[in-house]
N, C-alpha and C. Protein backbone atom coordinates (compact mmCIF):
# COMPACT_ATOMS: atom_id res chain seq x y z
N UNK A 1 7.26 -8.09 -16.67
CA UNK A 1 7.24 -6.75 -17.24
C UNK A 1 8.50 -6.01 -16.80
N UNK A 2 8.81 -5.61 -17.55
CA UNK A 2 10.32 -4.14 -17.25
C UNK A 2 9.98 -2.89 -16.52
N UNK A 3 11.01 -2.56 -16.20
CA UNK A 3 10.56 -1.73 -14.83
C UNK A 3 10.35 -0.31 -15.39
N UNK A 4 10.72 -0.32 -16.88
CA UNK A 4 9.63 1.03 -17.31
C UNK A 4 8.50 0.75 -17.85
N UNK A 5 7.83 -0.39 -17.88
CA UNK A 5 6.69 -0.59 -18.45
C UNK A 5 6.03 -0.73 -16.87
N UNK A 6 6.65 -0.94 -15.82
CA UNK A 6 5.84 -0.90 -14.42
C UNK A 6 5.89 0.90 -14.67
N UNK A 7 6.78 1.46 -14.67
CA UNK A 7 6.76 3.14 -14.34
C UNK A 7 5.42 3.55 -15.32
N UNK A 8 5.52 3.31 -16.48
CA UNK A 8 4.19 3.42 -17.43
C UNK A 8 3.00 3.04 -17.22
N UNK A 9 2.72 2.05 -16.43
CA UNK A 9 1.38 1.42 -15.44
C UNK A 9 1.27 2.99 -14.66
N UNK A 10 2.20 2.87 -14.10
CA UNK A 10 2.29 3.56 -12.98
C UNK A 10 1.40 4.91 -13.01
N UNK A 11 2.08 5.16 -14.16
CA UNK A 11 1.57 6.59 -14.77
C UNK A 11 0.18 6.95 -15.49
N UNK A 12 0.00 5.83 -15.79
CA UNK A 12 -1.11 5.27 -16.85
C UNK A 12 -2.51 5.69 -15.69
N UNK A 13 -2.18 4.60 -14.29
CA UNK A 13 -3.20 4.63 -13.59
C UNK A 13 -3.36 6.10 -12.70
N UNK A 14 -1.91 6.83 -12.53
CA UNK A 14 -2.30 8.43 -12.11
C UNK A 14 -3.20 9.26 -12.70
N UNK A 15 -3.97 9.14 -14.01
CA UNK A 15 -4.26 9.92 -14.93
C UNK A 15 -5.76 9.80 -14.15
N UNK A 16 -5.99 9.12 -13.53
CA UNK A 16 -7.38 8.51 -13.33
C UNK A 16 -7.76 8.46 -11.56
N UNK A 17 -6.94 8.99 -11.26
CA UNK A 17 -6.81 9.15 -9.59
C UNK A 17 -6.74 10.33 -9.30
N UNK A 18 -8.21 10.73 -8.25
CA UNK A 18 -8.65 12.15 -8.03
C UNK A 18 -7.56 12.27 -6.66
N UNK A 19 -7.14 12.76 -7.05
CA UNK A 19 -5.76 13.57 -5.53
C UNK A 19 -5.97 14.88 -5.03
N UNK A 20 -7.22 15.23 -5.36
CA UNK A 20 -7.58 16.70 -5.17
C UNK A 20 -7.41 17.26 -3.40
N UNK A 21 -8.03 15.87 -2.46
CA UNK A 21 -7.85 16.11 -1.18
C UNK A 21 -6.73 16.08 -0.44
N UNK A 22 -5.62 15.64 -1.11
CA UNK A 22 -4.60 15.25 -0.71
C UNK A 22 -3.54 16.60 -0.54
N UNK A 23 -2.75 17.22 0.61
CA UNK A 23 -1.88 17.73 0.58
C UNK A 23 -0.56 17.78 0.39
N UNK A 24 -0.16 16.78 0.71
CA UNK A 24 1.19 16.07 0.76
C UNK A 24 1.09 14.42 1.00
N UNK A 25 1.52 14.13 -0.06
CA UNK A 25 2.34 12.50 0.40
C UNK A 25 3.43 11.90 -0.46
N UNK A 26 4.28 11.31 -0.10
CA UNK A 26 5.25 11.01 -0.89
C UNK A 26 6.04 9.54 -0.66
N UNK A 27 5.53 8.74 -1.48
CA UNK A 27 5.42 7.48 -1.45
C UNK A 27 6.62 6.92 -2.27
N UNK A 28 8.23 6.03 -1.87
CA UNK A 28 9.02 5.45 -2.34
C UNK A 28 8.49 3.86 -2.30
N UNK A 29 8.72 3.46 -4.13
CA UNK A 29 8.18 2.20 -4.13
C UNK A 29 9.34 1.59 -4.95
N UNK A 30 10.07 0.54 -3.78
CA UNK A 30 11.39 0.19 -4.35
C UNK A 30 10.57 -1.80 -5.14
N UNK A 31 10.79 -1.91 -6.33
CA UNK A 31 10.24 -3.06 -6.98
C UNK A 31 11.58 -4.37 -6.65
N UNK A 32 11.30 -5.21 -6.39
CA UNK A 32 12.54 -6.16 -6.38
C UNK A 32 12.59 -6.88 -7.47
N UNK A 33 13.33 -8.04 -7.10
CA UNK A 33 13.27 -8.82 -8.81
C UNK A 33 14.37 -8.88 -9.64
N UNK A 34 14.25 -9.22 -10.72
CA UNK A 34 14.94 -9.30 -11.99
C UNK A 34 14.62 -8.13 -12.47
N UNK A 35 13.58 -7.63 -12.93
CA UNK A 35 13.30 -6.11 -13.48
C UNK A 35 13.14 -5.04 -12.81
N UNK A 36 13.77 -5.35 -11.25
CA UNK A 36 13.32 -3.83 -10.02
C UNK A 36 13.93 -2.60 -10.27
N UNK A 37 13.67 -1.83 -9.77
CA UNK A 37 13.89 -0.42 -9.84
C UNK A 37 13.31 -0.01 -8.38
N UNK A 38 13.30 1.42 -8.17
CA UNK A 38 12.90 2.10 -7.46
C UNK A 38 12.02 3.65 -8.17
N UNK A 39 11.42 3.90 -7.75
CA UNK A 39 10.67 5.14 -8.04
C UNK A 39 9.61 5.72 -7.08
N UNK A 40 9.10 7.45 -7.44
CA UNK A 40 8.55 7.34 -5.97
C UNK A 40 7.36 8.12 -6.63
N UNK A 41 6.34 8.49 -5.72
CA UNK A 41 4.87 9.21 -6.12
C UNK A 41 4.76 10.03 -4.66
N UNK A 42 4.51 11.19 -5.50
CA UNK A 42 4.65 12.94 -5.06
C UNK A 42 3.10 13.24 -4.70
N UNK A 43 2.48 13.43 -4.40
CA UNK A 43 1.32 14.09 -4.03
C UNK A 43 1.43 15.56 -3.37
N UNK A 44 1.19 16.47 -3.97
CA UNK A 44 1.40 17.93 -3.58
C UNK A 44 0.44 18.94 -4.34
N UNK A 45 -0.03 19.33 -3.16
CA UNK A 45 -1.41 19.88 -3.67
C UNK A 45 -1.95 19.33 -4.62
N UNK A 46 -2.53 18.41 -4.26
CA UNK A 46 -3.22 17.71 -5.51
C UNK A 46 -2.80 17.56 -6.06
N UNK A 47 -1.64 17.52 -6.91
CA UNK A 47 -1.55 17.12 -8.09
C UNK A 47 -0.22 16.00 -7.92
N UNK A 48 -0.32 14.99 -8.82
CA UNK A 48 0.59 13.51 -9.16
C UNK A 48 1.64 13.74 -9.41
N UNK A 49 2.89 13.42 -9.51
CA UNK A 49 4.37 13.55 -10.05
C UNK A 49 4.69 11.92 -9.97
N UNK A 50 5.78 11.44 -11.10
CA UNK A 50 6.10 10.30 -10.49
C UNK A 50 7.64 9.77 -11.18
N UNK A 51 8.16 10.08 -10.64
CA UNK A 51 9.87 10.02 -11.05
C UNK A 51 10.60 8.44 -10.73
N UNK A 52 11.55 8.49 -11.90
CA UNK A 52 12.18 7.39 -11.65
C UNK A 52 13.88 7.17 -10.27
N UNK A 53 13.34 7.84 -9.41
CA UNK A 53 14.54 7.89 -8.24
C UNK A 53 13.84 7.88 -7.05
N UNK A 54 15.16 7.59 -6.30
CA UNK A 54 15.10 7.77 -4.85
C UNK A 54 14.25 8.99 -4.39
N UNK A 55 13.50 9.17 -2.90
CA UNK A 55 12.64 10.09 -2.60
C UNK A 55 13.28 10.52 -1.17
N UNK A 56 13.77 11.06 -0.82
CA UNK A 56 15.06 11.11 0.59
C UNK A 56 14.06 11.99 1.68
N UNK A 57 12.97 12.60 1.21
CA UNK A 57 12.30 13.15 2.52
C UNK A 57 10.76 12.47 1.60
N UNK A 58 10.75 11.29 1.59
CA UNK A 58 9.19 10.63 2.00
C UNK A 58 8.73 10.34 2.92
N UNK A 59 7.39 10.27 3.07
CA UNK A 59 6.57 9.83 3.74
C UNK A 59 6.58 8.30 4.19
N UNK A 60 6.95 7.28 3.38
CA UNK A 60 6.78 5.98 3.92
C UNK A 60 7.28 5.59 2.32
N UNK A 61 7.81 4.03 2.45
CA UNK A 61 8.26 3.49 1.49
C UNK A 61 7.68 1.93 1.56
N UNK A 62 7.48 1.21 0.13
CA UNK A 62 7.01 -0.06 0.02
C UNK A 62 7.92 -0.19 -0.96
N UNK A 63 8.17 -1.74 -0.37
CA UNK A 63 8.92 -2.93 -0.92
C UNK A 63 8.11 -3.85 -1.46
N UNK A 64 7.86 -4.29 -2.80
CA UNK A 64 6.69 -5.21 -3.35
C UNK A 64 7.73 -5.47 -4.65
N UNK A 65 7.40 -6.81 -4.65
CA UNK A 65 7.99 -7.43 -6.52
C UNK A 65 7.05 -6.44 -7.37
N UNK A 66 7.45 -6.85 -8.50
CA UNK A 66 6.88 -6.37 -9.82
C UNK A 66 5.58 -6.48 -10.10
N UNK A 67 5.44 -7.84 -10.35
CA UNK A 67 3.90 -8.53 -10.26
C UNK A 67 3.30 -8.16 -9.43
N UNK A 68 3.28 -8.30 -8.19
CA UNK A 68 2.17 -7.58 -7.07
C UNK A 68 2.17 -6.43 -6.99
N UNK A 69 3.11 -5.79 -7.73
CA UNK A 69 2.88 -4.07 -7.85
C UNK A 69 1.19 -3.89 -8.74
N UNK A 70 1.70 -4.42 -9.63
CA UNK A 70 0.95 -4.37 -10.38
C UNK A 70 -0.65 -4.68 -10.53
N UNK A 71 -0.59 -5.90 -9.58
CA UNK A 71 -1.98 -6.14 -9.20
C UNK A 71 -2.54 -5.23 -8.44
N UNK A 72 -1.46 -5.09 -7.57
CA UNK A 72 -2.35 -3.79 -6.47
C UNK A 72 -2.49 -2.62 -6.84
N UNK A 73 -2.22 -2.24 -8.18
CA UNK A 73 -2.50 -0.89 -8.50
C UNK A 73 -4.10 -1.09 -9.30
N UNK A 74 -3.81 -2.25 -9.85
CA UNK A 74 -4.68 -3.00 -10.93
C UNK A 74 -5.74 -3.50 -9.92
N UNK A 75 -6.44 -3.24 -9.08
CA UNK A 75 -7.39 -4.00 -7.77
C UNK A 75 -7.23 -5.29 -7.74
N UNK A 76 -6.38 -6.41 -7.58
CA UNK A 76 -6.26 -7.92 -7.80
C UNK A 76 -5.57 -7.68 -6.36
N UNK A 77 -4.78 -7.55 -6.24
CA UNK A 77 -4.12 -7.64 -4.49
C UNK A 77 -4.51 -6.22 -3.53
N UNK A 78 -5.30 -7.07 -2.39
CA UNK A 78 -5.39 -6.09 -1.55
C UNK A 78 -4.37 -5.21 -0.22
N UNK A 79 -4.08 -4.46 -0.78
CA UNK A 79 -3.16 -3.65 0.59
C UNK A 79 -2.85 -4.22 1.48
N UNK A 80 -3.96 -3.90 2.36
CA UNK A 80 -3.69 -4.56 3.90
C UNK A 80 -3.14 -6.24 3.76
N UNK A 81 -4.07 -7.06 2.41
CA UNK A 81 -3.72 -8.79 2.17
C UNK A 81 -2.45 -8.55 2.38
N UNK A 82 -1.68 -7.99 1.19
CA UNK A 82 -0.42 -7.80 0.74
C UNK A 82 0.53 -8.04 1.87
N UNK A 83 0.54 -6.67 2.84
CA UNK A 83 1.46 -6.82 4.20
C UNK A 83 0.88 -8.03 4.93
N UNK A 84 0.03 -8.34 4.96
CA UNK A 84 -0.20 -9.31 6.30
C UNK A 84 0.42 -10.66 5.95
N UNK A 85 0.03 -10.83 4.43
CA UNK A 85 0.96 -12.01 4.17
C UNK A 85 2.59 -11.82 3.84
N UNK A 86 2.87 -10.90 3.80
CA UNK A 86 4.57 -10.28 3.71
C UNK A 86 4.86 -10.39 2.18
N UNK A 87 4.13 -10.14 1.20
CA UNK A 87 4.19 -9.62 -0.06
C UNK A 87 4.25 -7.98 -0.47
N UNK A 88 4.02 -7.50 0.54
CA UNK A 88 4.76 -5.64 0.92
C UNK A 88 5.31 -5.64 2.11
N UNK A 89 6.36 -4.38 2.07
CA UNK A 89 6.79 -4.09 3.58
C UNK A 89 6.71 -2.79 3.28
N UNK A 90 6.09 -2.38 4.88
CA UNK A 90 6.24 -0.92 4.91
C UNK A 90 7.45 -0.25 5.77
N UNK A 91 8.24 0.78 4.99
CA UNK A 91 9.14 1.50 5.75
C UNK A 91 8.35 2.94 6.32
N UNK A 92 8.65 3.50 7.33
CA UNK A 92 8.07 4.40 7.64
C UNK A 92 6.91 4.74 8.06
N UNK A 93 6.09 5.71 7.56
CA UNK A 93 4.55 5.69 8.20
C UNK A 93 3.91 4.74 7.49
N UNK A 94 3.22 3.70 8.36
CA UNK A 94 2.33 3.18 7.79
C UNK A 94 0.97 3.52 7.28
N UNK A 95 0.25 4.49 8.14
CA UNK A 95 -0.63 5.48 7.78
C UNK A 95 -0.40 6.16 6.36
N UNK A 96 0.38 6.66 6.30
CA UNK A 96 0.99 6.88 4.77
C UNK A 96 0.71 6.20 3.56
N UNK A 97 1.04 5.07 3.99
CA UNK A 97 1.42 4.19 2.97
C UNK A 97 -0.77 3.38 2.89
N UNK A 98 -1.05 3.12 4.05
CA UNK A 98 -2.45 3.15 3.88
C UNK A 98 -3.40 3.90 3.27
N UNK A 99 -3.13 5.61 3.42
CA UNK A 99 -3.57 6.82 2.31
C UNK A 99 -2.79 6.28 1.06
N UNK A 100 -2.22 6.07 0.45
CA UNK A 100 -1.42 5.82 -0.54
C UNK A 100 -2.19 4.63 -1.18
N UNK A 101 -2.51 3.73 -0.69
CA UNK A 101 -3.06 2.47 -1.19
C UNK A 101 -4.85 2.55 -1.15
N UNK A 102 -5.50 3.46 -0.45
CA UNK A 102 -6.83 4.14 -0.66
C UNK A 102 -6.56 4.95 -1.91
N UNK A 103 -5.88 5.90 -2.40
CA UNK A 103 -5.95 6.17 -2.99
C UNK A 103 -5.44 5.25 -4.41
N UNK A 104 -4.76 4.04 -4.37
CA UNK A 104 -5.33 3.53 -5.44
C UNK A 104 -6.48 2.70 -5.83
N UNK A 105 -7.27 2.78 -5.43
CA UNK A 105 -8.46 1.71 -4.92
C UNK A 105 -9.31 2.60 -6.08
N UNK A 106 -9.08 3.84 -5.95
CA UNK A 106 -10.35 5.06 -6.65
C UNK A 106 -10.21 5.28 -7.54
């Protein structure tokens, strides 16, 4: 898949994710690959944003191919699986990036 049809997942599955508790988080998710990109997800006061750039004061950043992006947004790869087998890396807070991946679960 192309890395605006990952941004369009992306977006697709925000529509459907209650962020109401959430104050702040801001999640850079750089895709590798043949079709990678980078893009990041805003959480601020509740509500979703999700741009195609760099995020220079985030919270934590993940490194994941395309395909496993996708599963893990899609419930097929689990979070925690993901890092332990080194199919994500986390930059920054990992806690972060754990709220970040609960919240796609919902």
């Amino acid at each position: 898949m192309t890395f605006d049809g990952i941004l369009a997942e992306v977006r697709k599955k925000a529509e459907s994710i209650d962020a109401s508790g959430v104050d702040f988080l801001a999640v850079q998710v750089n895709i590798t690959g043949e079709n990678g990109g980078v893009f990041y997800v805003e959480i601020k006061n509740g509500k979703i944003s999700i741009e195609p750039y760099p995020y220079n004061d985030r919270s934590c950043e993940i490194t994941i191919s395309g395909d496993n992006f996708l599963k893990l947004i899609n419930g097929k790869l689990d979070a925690v699986a993901a890092f332990t087998l080194g199919k994500l890396k986390v930059g920054g807070d990992v806690g972060k990036a754990l709220e970040f991946s609960k919240l796609l679960k919902k």
